[in-house]
Protein backbone atom coordinates (compact mmCIF):
# COMPACT_ATOMS: atom_id res chain seq x y z
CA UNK A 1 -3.28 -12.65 16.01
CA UNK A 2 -2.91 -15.48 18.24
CA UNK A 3 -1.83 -14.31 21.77
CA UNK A 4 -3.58 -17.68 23.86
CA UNK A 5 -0.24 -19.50 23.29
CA UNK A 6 2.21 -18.35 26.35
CA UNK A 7 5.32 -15.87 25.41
CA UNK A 8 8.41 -16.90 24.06
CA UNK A 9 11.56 -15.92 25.52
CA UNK A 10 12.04 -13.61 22.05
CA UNK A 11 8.38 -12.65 22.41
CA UNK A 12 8.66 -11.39 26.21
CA UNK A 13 12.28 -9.70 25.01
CA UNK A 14 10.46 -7.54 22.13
CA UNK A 15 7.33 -6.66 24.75
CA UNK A 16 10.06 -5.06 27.61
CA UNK A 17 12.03 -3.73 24.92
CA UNK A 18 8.80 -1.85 23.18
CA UNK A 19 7.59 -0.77 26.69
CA UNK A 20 10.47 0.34 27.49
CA UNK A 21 11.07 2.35 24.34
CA UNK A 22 7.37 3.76 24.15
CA UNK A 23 7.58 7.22 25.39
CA UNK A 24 3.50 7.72 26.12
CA UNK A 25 2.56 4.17 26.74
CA UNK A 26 0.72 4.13 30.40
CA UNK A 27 -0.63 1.48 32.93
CA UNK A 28 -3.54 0.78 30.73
CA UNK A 29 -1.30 -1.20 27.86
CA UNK A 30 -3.02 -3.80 25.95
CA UNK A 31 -0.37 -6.22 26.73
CA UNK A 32 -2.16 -9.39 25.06
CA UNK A 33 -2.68 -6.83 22.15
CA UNK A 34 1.34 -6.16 21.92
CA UNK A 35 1.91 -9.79 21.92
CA UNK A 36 -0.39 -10.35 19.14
CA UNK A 37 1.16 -7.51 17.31
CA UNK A 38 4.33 -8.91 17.38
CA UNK A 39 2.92 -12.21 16.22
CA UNK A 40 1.36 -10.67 13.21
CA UNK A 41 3.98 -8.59 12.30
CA UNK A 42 6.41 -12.39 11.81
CA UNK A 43 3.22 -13.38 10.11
CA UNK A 44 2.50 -10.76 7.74
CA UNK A 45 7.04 -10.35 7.19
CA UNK A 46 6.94 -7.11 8.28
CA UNK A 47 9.40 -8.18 10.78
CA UNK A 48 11.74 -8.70 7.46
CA UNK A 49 12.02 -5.51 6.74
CA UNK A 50 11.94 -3.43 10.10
CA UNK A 51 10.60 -5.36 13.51
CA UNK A 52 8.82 -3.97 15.82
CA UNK A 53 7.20 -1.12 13.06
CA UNK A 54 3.40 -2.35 13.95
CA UNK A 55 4.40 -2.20 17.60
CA UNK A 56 5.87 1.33 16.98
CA UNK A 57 2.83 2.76 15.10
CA UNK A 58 0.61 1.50 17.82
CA UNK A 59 2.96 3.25 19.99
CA UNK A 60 3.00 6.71 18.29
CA UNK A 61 -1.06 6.36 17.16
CA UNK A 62 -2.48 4.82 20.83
CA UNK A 63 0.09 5.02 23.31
CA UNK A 64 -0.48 0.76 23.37
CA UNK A 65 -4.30 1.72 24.45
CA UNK A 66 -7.13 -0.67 23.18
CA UNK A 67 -10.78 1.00 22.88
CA UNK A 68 -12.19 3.30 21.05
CA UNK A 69 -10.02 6.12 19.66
CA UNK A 70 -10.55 9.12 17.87
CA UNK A 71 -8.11 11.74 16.79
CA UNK A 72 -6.90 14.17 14.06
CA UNK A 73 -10.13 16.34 14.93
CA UNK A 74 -11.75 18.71 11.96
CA UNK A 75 -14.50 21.24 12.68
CA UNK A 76 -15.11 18.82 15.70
CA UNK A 77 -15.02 15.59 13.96
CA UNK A 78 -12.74 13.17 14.47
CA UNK A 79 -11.07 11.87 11.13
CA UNK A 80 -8.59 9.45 12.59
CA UNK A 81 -9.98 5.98 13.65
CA UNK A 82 -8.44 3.00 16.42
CA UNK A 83 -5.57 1.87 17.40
CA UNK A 84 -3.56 2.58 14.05
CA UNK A 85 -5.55 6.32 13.41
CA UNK A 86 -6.25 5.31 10.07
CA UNK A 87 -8.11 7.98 8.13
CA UNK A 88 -10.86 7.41 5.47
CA UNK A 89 -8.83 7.15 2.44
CA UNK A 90 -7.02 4.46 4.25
CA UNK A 91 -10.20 2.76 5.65
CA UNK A 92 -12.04 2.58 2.55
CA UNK A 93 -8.82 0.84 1.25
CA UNK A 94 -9.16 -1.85 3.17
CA UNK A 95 -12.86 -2.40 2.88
CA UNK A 96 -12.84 -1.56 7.09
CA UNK A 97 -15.79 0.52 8.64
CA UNK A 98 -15.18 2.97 11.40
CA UNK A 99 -16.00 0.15 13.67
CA UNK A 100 -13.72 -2.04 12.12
CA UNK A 101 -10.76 0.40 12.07
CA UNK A 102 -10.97 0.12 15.88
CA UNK A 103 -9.92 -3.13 15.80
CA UNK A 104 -6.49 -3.60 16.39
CA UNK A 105 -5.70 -6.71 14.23
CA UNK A 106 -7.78 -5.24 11.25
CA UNK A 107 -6.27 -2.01 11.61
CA UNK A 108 -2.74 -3.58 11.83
CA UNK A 109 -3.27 -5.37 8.65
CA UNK A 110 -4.76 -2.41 6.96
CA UNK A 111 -1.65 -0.50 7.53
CA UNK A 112 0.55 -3.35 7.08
CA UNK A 113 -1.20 -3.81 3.22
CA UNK A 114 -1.23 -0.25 2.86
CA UNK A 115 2.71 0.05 3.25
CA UNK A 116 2.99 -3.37 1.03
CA UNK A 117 0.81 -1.83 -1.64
CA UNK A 118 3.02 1.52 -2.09
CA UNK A 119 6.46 -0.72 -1.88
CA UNK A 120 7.47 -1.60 -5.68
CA UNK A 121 6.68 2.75 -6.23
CA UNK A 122 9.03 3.12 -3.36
CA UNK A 123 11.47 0.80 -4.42
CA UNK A 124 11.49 2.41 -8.42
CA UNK A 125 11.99 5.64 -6.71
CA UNK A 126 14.13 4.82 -3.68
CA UNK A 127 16.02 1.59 -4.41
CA UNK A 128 18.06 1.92 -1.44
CA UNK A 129 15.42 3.07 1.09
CA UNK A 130 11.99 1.55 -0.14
CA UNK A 131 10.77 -0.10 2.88
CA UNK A 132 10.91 3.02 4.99
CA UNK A 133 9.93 5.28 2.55
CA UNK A 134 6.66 3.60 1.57
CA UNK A 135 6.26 3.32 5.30
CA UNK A 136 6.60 7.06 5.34
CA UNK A 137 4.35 7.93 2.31
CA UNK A 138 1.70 5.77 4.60
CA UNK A 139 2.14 7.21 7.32
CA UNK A 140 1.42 11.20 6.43
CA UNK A 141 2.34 11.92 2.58
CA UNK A 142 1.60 15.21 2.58
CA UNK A 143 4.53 15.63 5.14
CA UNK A 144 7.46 13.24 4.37
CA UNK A 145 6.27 12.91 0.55
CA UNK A 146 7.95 10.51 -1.45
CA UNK A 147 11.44 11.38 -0.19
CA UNK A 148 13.83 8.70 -0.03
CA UNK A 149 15.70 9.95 3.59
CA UNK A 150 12.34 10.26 4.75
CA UNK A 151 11.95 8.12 7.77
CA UNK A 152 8.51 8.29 10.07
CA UNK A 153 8.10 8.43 13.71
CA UNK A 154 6.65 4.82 13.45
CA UNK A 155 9.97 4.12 11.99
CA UNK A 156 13.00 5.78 14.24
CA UNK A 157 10.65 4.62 16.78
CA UNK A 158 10.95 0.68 15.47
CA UNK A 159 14.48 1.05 14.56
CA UNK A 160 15.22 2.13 18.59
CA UNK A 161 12.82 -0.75 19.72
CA UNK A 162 15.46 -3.27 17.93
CA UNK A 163 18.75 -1.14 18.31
CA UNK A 164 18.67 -0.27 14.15
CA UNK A 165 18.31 -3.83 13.45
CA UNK A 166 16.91 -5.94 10.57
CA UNK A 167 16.15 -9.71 11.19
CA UNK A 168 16.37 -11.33 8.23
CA UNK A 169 19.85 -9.42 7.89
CA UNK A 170 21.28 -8.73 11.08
CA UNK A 171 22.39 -5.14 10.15
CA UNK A 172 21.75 -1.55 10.54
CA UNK A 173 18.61 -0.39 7.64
């Protein structure tokens, strides 16, 4: 993620529209950090399928926070890690440590390959939904399951952060 080049008019655009839509986010937003996420997320062509979804997970997981963060306690251990709350099975995916998971370019790409990796099962399964259906399988399976009008926080989130639209086609997803 390359934030040291200045904003583009597009860029600044998606940051007021994602702080505006972020219901928790507080005065100690990562703002570089959102930036960045926005960069990776043209990058990585996430931003093909629903914009703003990294921005929106952050959102929902961190409240746009950078630091250390724990969550999802268990007998008084925390099994959520960083910025994206990515839990073991999700770490040990992506070859991240706990340290690494609090990272929020490494954990961005983690769940960014995570939801890529799931995608051609979503798509056999849900050929009209796939994107946001792996996206919700990712994002808690035991809840949303493989249902095909599942749709995640991250995701209503992301689709309010661009007013339902897609990019690459210009239309409501």
């Amino acid at each position: 993620m390359d934030a040291t080049e200045p904003a583009t008019y597009e860029e600044r655009a998606a940051i007021v529209e994602a702080l505006d839509a972020c219901p928790g986010e507080g005065p100690d937003v990562d703002l570089f950090g959102l930036l960045g996420l926005i960069r990776l997320e043209r990058e990585l062509g996430v931003d093909a399928y629903r914009p703003r979804l990294l921005v929106a997970t952050w959102c929902i997981e961190a409240s746009m926070r950078h630091g250390p963060l724990y969550g999802d306690h268990r007998k008084g251990k925390a099994m959520a890690l960083g910025p994206f709350q990515l839990w073991a099975g999700h770490r040990r995916a992506c070859g991240l440590t706990d340290s690494d998971a609090q990272d929020l370019e490494a954990a961005a790409r983690c769940y960014a390959a995570r939801v890529l990796r799931v995608l051609p099962r979503a798509a056999a399964k849900c050929p009209d939904a796939p994107e946001r259906t792996a996206e919700a399988a990712v994002a808690n399976i035991a809840r949303y399951r493989w249902s095909c009008s599942a749709a995640s926080k991250h995701w209503l989130l992301a689709e309010r952060m661009t007013g339902g639209k897609s990019e690459v086609e210009g239309r409501s997803k």
